[in-house]
Protein backbone atom coordinates (compact mmCIF):
# COMPACT_ATOMS: atom_id res chain seq x y z
CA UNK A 1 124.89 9.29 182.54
CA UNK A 2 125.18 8.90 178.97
CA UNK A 3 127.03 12.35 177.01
CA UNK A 4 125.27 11.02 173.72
CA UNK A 5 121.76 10.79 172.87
CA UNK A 6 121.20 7.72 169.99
CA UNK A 7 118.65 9.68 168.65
CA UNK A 8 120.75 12.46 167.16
CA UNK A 9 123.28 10.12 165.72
CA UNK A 10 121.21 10.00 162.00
CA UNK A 11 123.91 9.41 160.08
CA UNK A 12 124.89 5.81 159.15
CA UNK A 13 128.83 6.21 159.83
CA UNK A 14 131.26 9.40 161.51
CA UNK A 15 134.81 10.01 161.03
CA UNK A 16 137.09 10.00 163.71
CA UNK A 17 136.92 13.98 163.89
CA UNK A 18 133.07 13.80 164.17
CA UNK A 19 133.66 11.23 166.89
CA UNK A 20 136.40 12.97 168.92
CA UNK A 21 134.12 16.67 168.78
CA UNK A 22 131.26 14.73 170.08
CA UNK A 23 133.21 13.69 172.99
CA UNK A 24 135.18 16.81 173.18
CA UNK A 25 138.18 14.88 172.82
CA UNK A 26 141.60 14.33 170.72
CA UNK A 27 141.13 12.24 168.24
CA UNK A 28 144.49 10.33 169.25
CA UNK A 29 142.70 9.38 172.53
CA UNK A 30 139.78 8.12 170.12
CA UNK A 31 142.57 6.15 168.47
CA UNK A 32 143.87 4.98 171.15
CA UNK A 33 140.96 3.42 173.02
CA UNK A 34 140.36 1.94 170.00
CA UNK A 35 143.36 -0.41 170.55
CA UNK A 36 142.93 -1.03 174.18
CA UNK A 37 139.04 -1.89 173.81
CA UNK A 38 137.86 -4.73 170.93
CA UNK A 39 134.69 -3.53 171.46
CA UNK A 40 135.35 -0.59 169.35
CA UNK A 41 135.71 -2.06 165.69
CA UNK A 42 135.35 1.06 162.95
CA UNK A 43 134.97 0.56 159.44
CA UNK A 44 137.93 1.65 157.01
CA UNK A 45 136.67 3.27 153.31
CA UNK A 46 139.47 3.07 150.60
CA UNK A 47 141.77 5.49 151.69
CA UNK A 48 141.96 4.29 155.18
CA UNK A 49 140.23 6.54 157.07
CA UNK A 50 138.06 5.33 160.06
CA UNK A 51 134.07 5.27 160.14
CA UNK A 52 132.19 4.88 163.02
CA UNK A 53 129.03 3.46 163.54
CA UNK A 54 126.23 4.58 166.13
CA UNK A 55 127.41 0.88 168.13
CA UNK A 56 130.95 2.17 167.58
CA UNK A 57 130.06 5.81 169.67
CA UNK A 58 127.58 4.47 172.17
CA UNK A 59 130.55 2.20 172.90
CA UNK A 60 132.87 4.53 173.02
CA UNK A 61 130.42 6.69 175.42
CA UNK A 62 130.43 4.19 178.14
CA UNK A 63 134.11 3.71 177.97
CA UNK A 64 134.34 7.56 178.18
CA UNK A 65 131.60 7.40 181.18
CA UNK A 66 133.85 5.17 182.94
CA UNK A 67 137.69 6.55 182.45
CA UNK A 68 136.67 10.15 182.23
CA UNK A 69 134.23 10.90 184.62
CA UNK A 70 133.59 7.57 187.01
CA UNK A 71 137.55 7.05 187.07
CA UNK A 72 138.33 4.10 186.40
CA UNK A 73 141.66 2.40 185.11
CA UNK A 74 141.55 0.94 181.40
CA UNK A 75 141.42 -2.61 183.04
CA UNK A 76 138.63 -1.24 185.26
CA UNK A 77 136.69 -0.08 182.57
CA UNK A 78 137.30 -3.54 180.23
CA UNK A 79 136.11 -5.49 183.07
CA UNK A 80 133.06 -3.05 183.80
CA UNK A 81 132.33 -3.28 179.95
CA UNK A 82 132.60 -7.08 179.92
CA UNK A 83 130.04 -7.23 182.75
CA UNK A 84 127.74 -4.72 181.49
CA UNK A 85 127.71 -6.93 177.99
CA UNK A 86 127.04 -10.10 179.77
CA UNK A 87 124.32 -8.90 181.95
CA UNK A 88 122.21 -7.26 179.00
CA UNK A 89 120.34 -9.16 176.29
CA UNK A 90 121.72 -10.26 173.16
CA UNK A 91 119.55 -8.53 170.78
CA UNK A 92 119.22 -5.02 171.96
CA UNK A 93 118.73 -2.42 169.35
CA UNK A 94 119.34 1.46 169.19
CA UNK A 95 115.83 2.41 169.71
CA UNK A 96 115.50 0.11 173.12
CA UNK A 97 118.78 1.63 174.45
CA UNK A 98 117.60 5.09 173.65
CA UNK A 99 114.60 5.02 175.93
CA UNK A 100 115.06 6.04 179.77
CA UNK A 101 114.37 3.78 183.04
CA UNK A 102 113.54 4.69 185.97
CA UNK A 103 116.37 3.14 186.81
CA UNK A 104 118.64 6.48 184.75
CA UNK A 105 116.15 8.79 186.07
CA UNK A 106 116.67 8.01 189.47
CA UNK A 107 120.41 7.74 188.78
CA UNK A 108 120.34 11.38 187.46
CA UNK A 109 118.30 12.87 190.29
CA UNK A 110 121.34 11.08 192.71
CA UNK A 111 123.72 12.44 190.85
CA UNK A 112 122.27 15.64 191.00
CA UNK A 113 121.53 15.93 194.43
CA UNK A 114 125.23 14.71 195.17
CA UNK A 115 126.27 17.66 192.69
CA UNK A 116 124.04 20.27 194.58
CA UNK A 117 125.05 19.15 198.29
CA UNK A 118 128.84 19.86 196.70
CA UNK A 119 127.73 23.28 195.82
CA UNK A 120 126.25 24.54 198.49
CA UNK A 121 129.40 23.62 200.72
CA UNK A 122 131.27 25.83 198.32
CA UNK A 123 129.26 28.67 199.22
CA UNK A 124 131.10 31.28 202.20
């Protein structure tokens, strides 16, 4: 499940700071990944200093969907990526992403249930 909705992102690029606090990260990890995934290509103004685009942070939320919270390796996650960007059309825009399947609903009622089944074990 996606920690970034496409809609809020209205501005046209984010600093590695702005990236990092949506993620709740470091900003070295944002770094990081950066190097280990091509995918993730920001901008650079005069001085240097990264900007990221909207493709830039949906990006970087699957790769955080897939190390942080589904667990997989870095390999794992290039090869998932890979897969994901061959099975999906070409010319996808923002707006298209941005609009929920069945397919995510049903995956968030799963996960959900999974999540409550978890708790109620917990309970004495």
């Amino acid at each position: 499940m996606s920690r970034i909705n496409p809609k809020e992102l209205t501005k046209l690029y984010y600093t590695i700071g702005e990236v990092a606090q949506l993620f709740d990260v470091n900003t070295s990890l944002i770094r990081f990944w950066e190097k280990e995934f091509s995918a993730i290509k920001p901008k650079k103004n005069n001085k240097g200093n990264r900007l990221f685009t909207v493709k830039d942070i949906l990006t970087i939320d699957q790769i955080y969907e897939l190390v942080k919270v589904e667990g997989h390796t870095l390999d794992g996650a290039r090869k998932s990526l890979r897969e994901r960007k061959s099975s999906k059309p070409k010319e996808t825009t923002v707006q298209e992403n941005a609009v929920p399947s069945q397919k995510d609903y049903q995956e968030v009622i799963d996960r959900l249930e999974a999540l409550k089944k978890k708790i109620l074990k917990m309970k004495p």
